[in-house]
N, C-alpha and C. Protein backbone atom coordinates (compact mmCIF):
# COMPACT_ATOMS: atom_id res chain seq x y z
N UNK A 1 82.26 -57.00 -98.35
CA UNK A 1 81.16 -56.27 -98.95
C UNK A 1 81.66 -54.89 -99.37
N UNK A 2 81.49 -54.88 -100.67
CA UNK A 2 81.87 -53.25 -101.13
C UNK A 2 81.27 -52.10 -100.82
N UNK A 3 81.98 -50.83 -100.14
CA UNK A 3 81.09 -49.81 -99.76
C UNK A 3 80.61 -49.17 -100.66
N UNK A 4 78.98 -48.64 -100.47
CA UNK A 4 78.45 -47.37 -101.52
C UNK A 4 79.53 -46.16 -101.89
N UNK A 5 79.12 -46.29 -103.24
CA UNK A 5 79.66 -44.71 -103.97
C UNK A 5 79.02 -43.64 -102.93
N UNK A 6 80.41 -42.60 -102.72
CA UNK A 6 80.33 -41.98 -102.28
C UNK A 6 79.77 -40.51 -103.19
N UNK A 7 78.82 -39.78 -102.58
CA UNK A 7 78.15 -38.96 -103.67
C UNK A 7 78.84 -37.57 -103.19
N UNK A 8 78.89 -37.23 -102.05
CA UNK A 8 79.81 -35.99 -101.18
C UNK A 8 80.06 -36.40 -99.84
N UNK A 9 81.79 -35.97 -99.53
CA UNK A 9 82.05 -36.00 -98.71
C UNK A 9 82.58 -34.59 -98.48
N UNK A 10 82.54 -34.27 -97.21
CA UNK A 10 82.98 -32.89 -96.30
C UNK A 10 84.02 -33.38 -94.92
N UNK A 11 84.79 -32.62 -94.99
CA UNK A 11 85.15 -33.04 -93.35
C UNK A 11 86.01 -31.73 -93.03
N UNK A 12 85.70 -31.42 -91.89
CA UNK A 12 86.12 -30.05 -91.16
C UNK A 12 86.02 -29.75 -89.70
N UNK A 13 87.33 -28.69 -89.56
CA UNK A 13 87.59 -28.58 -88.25
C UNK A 13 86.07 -27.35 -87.41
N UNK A 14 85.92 -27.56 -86.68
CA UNK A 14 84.15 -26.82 -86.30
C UNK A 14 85.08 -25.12 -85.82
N UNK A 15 84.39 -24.47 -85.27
CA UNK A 15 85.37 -23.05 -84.95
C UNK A 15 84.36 -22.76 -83.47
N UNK A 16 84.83 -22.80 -82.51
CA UNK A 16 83.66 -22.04 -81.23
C UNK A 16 83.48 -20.89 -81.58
N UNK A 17 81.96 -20.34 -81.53
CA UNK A 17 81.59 -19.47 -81.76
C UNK A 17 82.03 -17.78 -80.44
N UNK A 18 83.08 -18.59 -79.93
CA UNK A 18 84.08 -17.65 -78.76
C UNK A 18 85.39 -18.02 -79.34
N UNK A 19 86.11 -17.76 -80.66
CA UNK A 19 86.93 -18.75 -81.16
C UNK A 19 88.15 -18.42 -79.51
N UNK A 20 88.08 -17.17 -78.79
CA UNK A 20 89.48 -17.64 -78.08
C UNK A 20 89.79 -17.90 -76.73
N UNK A 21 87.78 -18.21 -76.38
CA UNK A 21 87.79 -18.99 -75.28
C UNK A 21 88.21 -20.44 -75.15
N UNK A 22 88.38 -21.62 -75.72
CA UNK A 22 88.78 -22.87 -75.67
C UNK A 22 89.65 -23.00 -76.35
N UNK A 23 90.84 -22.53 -76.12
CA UNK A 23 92.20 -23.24 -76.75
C UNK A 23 92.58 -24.33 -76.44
N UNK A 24 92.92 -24.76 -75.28
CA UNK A 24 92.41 -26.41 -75.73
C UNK A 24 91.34 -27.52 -75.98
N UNK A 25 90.56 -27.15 -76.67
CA UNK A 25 89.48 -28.06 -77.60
C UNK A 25 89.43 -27.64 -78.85
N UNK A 26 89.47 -28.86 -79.22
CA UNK A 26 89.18 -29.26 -80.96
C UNK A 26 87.93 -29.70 -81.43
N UNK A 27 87.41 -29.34 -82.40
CA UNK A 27 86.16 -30.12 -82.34
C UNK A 27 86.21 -30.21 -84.06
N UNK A 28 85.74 -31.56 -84.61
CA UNK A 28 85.78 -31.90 -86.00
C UNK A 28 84.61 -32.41 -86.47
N UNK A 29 84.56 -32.64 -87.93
CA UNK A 29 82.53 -32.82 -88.14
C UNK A 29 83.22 -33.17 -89.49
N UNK A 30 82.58 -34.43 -90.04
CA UNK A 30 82.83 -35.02 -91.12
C UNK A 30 81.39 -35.48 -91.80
N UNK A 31 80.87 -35.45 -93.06
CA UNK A 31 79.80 -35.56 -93.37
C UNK A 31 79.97 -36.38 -94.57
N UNK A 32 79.15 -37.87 -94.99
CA UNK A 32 79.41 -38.86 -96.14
C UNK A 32 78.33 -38.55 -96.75
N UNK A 33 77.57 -38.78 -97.95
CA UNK A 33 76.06 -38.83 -98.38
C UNK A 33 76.40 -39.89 -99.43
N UNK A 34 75.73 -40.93 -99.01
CA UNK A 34 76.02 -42.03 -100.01
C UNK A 34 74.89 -42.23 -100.85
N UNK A 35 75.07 -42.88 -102.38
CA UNK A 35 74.15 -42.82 -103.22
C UNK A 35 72.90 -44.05 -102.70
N UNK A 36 73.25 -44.63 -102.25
CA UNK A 36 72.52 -45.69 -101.40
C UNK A 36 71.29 -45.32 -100.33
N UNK A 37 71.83 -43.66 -100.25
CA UNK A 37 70.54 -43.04 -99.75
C UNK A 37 70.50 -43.07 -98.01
N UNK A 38 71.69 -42.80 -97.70
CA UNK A 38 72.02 -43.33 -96.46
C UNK A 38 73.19 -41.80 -96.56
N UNK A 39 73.11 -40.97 -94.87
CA UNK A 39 73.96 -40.32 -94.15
C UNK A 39 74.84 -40.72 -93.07
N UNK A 40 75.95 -40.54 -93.38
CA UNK A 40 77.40 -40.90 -92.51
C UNK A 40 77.69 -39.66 -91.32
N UNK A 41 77.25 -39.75 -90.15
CA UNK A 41 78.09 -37.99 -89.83
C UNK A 41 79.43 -38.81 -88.63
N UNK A 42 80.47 -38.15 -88.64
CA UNK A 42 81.44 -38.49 -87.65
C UNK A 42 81.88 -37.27 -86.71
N UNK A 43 82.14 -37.35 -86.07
CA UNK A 43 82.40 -36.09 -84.31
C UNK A 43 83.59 -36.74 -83.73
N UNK A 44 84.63 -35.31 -83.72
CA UNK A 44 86.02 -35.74 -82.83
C UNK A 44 86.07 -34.64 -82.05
N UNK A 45 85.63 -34.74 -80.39
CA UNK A 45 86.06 -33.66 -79.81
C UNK A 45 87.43 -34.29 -79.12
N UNK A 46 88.41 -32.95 -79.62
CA UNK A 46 89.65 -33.46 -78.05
C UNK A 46 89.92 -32.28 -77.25
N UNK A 47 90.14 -32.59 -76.58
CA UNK A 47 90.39 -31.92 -74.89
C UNK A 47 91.65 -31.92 -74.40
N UNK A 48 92.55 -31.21 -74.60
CA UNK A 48 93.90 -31.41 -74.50
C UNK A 48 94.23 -30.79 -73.04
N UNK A 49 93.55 -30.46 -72.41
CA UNK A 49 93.71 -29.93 -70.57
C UNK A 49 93.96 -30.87 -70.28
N UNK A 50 94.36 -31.13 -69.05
CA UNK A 50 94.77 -32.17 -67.70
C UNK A 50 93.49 -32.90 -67.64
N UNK A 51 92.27 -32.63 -67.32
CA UNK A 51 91.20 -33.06 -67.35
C UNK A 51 90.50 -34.06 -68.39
N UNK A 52 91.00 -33.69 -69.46
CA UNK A 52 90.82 -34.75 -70.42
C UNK A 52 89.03 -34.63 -70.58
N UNK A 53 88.46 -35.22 -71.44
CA UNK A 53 86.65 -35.48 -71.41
C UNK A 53 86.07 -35.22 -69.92
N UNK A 54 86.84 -35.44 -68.95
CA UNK A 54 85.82 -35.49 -67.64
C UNK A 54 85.86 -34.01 -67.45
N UNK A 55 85.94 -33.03 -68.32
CA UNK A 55 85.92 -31.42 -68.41
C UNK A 55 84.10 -31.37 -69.27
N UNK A 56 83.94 -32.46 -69.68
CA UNK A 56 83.23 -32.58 -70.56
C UNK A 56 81.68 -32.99 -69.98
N UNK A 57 80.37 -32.58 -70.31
CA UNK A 57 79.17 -33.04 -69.35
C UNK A 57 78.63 -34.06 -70.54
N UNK A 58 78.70 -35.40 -70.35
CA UNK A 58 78.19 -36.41 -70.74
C UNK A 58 77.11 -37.29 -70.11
N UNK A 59 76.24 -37.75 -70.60
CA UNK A 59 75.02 -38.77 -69.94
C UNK A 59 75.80 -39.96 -69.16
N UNK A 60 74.99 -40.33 -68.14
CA UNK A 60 75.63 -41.18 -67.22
C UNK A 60 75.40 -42.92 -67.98
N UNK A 61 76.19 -43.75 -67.23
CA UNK A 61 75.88 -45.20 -67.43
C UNK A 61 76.30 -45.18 -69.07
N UNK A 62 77.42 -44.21 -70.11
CA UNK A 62 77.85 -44.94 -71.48
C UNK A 62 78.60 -46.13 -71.82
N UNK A 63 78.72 -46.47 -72.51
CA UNK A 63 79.54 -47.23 -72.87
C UNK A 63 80.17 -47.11 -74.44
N UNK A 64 81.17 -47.82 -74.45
CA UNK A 64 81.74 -47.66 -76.12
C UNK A 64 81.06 -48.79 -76.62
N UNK A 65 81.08 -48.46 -77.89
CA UNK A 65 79.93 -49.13 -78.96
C UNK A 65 78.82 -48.52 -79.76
N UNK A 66 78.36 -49.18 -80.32
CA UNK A 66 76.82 -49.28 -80.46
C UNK A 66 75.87 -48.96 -79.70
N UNK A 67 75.42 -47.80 -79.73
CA UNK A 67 74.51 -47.59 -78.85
C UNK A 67 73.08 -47.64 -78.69
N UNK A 68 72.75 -49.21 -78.54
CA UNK A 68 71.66 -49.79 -79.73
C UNK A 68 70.09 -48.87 -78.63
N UNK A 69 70.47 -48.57 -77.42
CA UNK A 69 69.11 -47.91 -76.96
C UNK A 69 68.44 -46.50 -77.24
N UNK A 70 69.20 -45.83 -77.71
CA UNK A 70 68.99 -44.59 -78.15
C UNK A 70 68.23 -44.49 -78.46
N UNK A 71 67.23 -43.59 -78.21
CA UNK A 71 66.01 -43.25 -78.58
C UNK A 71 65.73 -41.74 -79.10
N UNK A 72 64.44 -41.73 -79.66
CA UNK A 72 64.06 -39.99 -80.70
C UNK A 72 63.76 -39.25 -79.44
N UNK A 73 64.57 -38.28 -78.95
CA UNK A 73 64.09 -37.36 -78.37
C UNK A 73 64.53 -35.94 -78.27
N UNK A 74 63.51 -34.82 -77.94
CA UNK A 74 63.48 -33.57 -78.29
C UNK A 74 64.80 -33.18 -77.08
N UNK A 75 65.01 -31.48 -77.90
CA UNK A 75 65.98 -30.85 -77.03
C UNK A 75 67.47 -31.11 -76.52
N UNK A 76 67.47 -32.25 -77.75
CA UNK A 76 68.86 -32.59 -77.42
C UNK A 76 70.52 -31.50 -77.19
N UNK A 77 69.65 -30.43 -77.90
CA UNK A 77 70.76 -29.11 -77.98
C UNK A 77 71.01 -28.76 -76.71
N UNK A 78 70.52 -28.83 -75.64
CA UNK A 78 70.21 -28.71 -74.65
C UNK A 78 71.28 -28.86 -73.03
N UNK A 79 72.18 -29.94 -73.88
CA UNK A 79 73.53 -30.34 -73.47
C UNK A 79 74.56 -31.00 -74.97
N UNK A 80 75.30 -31.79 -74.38
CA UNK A 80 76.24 -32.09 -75.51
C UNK A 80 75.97 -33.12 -76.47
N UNK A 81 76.00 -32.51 -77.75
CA UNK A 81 74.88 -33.21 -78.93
C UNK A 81 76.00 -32.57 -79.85
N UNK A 82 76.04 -33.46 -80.82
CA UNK A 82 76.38 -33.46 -82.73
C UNK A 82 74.97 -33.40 -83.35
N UNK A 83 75.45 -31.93 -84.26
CA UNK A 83 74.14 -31.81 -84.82
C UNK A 83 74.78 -31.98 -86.54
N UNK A 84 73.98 -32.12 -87.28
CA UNK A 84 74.43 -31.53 -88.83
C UNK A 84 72.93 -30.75 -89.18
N UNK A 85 72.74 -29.99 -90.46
CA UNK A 85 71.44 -29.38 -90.92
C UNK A 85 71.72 -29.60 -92.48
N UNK A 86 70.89 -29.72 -93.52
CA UNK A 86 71.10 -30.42 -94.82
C UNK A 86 69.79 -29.41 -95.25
N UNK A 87 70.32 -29.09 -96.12
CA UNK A 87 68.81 -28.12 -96.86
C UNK A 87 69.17 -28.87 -98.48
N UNK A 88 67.77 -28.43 -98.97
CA UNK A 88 67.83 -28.66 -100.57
C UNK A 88 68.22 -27.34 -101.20
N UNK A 89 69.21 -27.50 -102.11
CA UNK A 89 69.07 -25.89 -102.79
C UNK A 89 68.68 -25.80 -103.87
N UNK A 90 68.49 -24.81 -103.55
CA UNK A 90 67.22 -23.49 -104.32
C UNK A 90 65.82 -23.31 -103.27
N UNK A 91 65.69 -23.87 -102.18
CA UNK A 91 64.40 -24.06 -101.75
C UNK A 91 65.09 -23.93 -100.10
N UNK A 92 64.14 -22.83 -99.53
CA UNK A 92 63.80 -22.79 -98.08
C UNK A 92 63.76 -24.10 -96.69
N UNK A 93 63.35 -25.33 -98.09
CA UNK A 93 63.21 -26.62 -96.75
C UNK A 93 64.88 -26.55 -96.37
N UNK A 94 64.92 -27.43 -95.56
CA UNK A 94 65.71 -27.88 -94.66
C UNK A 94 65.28 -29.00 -93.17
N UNK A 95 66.34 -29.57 -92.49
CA UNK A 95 66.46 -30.65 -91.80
C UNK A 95 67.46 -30.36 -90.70
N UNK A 96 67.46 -30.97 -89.71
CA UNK A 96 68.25 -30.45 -88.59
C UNK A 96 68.13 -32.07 -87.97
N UNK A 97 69.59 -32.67 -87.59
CA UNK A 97 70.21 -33.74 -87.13
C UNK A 97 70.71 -33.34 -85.93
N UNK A 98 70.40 -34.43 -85.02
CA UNK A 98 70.89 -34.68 -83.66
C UNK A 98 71.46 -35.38 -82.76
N UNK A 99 72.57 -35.87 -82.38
CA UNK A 99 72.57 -37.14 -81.96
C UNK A 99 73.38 -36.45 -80.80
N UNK A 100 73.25 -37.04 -79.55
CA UNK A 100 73.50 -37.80 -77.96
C UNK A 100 74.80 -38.85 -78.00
N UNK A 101 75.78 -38.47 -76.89
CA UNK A 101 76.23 -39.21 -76.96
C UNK A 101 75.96 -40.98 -76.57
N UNK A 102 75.08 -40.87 -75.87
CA UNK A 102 73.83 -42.13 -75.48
C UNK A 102 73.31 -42.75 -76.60
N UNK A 103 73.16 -42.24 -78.14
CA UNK A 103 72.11 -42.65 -78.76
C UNK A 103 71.33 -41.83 -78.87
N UNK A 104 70.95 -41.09 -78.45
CA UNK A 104 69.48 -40.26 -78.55
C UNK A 104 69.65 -39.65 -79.73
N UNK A 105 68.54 -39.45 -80.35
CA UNK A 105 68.84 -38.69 -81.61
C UNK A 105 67.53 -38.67 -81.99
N UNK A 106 67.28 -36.82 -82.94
CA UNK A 106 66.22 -36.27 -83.21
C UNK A 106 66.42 -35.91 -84.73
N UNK A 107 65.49 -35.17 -85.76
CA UNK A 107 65.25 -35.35 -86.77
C UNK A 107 64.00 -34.33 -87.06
N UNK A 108 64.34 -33.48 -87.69
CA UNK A 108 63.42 -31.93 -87.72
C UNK A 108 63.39 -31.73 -88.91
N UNK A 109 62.22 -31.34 -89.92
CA UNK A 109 61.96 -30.82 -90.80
C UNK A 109 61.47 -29.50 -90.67
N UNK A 110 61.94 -28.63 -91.38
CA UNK A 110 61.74 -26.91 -91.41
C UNK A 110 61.44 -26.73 -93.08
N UNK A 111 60.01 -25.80 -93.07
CA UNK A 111 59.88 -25.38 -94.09
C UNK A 111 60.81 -24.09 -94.40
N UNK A 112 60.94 -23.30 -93.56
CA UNK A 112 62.04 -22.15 -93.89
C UNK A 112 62.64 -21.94 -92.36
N UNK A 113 63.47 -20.81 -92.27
CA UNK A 113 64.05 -20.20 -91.24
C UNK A 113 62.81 -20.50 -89.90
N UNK A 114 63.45 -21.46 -89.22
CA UNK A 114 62.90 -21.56 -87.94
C UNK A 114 60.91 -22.09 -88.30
N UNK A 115 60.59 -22.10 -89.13
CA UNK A 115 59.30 -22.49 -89.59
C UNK A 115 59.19 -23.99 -89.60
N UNK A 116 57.85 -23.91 -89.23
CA UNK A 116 56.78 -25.19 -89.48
C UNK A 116 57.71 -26.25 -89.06
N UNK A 117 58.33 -26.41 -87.79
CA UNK A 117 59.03 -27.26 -87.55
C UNK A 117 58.78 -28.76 -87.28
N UNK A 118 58.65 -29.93 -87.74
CA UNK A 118 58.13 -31.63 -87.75
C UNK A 118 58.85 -32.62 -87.61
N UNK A 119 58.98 -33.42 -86.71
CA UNK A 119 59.38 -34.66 -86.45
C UNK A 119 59.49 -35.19 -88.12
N UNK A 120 60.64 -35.52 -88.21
CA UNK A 120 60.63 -36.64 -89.53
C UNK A 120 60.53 -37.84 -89.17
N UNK A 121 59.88 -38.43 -90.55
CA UNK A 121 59.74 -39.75 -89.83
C UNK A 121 61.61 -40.31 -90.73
N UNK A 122 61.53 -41.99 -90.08
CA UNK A 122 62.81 -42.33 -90.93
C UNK A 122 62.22 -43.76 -91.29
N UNK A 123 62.80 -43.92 -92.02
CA UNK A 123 62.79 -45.72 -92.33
C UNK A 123 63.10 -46.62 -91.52
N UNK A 124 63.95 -46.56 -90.80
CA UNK A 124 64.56 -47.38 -89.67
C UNK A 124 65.52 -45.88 -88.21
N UNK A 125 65.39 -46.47 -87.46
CA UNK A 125 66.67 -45.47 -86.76
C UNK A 125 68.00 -45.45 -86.52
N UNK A 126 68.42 -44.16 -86.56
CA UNK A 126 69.55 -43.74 -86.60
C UNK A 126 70.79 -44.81 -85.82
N UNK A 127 71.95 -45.30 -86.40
CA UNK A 127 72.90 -45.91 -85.59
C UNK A 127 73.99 -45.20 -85.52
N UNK A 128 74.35 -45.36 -83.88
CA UNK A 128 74.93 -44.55 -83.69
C UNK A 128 76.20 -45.26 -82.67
N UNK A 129 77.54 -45.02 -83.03
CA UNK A 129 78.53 -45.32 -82.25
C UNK A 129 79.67 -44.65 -81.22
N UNK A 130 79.78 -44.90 -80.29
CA UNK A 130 80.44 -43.77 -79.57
C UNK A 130 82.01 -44.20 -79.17
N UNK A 131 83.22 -43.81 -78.98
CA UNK A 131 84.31 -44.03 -78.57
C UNK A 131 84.97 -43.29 -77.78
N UNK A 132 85.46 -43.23 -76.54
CA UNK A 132 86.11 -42.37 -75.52
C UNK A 132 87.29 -42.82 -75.32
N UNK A 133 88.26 -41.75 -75.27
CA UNK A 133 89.68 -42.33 -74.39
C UNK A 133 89.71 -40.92 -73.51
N UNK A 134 90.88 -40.72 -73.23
CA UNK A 134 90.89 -40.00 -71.73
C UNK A 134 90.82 -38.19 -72.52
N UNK A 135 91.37 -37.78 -73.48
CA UNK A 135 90.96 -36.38 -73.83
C UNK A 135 90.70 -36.85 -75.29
N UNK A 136 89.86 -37.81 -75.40
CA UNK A 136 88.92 -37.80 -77.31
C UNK A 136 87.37 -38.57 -76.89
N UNK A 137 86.56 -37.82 -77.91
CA UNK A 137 85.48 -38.57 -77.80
C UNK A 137 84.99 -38.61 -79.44
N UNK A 138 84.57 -39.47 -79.79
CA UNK A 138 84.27 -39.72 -81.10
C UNK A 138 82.65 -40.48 -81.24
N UNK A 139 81.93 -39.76 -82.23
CA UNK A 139 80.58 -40.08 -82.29
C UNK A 139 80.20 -40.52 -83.75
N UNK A 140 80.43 -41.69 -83.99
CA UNK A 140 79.83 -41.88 -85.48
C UNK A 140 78.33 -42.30 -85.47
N UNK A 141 77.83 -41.31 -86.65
CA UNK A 141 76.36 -41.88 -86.89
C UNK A 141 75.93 -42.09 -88.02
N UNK A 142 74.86 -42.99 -88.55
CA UNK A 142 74.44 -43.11 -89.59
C UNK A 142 73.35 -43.42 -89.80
N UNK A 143 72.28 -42.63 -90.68
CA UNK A 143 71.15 -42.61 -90.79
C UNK A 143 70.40 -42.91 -92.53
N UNK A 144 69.10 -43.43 -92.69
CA UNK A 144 68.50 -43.28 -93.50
C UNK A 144 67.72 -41.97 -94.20
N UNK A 145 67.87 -41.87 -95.61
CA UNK A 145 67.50 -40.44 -96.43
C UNK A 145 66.40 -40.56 -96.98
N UNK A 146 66.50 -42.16 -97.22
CA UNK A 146 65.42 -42.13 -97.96
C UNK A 146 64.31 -42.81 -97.05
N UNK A 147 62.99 -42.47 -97.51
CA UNK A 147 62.65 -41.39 -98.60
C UNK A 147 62.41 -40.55 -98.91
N UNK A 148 62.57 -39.29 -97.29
CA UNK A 148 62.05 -38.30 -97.60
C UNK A 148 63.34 -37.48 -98.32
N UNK A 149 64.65 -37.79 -98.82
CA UNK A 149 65.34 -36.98 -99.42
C UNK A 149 65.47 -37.64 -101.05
N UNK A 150 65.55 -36.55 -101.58
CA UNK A 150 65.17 -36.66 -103.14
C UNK A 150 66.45 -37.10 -103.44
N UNK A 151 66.11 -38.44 -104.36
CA UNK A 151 67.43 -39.33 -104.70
C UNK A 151 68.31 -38.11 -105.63
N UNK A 152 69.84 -38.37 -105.75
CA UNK A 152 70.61 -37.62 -106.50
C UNK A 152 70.47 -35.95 -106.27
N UNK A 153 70.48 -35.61 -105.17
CA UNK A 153 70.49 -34.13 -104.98
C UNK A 153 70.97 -34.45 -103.83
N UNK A 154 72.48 -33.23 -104.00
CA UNK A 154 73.45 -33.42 -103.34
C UNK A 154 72.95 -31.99 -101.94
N UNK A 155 73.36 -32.26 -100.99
CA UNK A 155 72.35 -31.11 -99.78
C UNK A 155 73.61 -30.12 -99.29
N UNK A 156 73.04 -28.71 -99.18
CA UNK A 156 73.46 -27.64 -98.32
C UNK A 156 73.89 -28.52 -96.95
N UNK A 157 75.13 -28.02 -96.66
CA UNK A 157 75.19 -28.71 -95.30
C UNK A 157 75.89 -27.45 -94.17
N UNK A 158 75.54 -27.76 -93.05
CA UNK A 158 76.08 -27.24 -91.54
C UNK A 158 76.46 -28.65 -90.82
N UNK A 159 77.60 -28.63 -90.90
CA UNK A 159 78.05 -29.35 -89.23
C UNK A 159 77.93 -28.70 -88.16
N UNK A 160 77.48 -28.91 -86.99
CA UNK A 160 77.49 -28.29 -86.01
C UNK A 160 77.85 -29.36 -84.92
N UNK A 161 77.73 -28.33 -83.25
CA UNK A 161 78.13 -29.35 -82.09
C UNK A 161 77.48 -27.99 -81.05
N UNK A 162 77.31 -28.71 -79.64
CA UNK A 162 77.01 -28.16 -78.66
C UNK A 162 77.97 -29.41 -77.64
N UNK A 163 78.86 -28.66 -76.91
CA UNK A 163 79.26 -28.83 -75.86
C UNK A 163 79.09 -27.97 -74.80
N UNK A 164 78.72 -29.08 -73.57
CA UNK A 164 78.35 -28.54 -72.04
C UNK A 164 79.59 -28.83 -71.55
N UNK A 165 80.21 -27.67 -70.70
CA UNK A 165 81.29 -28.15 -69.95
C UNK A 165 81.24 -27.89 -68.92
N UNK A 166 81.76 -28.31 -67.89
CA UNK A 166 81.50 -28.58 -66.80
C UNK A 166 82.08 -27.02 -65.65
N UNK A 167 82.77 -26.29 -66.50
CA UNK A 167 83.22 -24.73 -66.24
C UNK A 167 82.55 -23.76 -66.69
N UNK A 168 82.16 -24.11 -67.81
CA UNK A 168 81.42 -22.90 -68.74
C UNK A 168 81.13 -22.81 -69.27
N UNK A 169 79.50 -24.25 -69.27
CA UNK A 169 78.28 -24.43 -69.51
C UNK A 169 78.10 -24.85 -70.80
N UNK A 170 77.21 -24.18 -71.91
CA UNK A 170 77.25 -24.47 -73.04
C UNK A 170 77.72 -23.78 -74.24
N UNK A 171 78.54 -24.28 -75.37
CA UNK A 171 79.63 -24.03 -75.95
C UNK A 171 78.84 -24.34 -77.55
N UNK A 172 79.29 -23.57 -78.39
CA UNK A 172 78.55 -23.89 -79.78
C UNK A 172 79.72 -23.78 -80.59
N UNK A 173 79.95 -24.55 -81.50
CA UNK A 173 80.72 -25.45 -82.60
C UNK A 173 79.92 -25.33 -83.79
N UNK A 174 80.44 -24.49 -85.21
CA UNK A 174 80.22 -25.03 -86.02
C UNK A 174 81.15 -24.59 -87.34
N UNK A 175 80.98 -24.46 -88.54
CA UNK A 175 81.80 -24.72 -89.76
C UNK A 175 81.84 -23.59 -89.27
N UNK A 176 81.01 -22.18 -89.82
CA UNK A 176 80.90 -21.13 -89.34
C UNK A 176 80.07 -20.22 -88.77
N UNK A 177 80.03 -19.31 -88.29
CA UNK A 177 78.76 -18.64 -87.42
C UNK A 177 78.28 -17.46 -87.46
N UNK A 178 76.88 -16.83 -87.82
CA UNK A 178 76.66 -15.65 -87.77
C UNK A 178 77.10 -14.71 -86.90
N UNK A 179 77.07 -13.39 -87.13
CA UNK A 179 78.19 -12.20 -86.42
C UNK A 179 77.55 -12.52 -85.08
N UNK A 180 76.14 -12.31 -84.89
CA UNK A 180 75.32 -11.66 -83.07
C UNK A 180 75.21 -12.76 -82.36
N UNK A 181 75.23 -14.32 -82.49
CA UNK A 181 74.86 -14.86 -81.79
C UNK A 181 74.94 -16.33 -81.96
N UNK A 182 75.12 -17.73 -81.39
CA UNK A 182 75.29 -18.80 -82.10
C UNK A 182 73.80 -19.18 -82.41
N UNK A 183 73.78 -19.46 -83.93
CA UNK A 183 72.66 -19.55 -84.61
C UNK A 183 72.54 -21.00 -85.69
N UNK A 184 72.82 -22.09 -85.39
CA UNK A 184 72.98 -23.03 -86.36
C UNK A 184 71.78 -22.87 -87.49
N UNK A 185 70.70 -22.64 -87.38
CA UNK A 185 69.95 -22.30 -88.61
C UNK A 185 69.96 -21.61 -90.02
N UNK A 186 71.12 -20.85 -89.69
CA UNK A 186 70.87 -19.52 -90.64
C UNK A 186 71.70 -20.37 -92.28
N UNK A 187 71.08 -19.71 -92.87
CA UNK A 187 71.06 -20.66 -94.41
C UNK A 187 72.85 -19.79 -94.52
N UNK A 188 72.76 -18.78 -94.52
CA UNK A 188 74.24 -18.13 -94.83
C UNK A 188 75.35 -19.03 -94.24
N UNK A 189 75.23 -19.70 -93.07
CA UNK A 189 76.32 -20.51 -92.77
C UNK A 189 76.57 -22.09 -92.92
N UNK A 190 75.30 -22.78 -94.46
CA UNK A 190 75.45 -23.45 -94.69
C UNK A 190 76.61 -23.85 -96.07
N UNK A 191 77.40 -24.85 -96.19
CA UNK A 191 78.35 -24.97 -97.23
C UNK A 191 77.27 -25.72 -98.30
N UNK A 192 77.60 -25.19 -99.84
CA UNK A 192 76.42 -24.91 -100.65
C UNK A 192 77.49 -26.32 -102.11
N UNK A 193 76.93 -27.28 -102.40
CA UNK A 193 77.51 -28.44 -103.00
C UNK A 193 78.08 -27.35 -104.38
């Protein structure tokens, strides 16, 4: 089966918003938008310490695969989550993506900066795959756009990440980051098509 035309692809290394507290972690964020109306996001954290991922605070009972139980739920930022954010440009809306390494995964509509924030609905839910070896963890997900994203308009994007570690708590990842504080919202640190 032939894959969809690809309409934009992104892929990039994330930067901790402490860039020279974690020298050994990597963290990567790859973003597909296919004309088919369908989002690709992919997540490579590695951990190059002795410790490997178990440095890392993950949900109990995973497994590799498909993580067909995953369910919509809030606050996923909360511990260690792949986020992306997709705005339309010229316009204030925007969207905020979430996914768990479990599956869990959320879906936010914002009329502007931090505003009128709403559960999106989706067409079907998010699939989501996870892979671990001893210092990599890899999170592919893929979701439906349509219909609430307007066919042929290519989106503002933020990759982002939140890692919990098991030394020193929670950690923010993204393309790039406002000066005062880790802020994944802010339209300035979205990459503009």
């Amino acid at each position: 089966m032939a894959r969809p035309a690809v309409m934009l692809r992104q892929a990039s290394r994330l930067l901790s918003f402490e860039p020279d507290a974690f020298p050994g972690i990597r963290v990567s964020g790859e973003m597909i938008w296919n004309c088919d109306g369908w989002l690709e996001l992919s997540y490579g954290i590695l951990m190059t310490a002795s410790g490997g991922i178990s440095d890392l605070l993950l949900p109990s009972g995973l497994f590799d695969g498909l993580q067909s139980g995953g369910e919509r739920r809030d606050e996923l930022w909360t511990s260690t989550c792949c986020e992306a954010f997709i705005a339309l440009p010229g316009s204030d809306r925007y969207w905020e993506i979430n996914f768990a390494p479990n599956g869990d995964w959320a879906v936010y509509s914002f009329e502007g900066y931090r505003r009128s924030q709403h559960p999106q609905e989706l067409s079907s839910a998010p699939q989501v795959r996870l892979r671990r070896w001893h210092h990599q963890v890899r999170l592919d997900a893929r979701l439906p756009l349509r219909p609430w994203w307007p066919a042929g308009v290519c989106p503002e994007l933020a990759l982002t990440s939140v890692l919990n570690l098991r030394t020193h708590g929670l950690n923010y990842w993204a393309l790039r980051h406002g000066p005062d504080h880790p802020d994944f919202h802010l339209r300035s640190t979205f990459l503009q098509p």
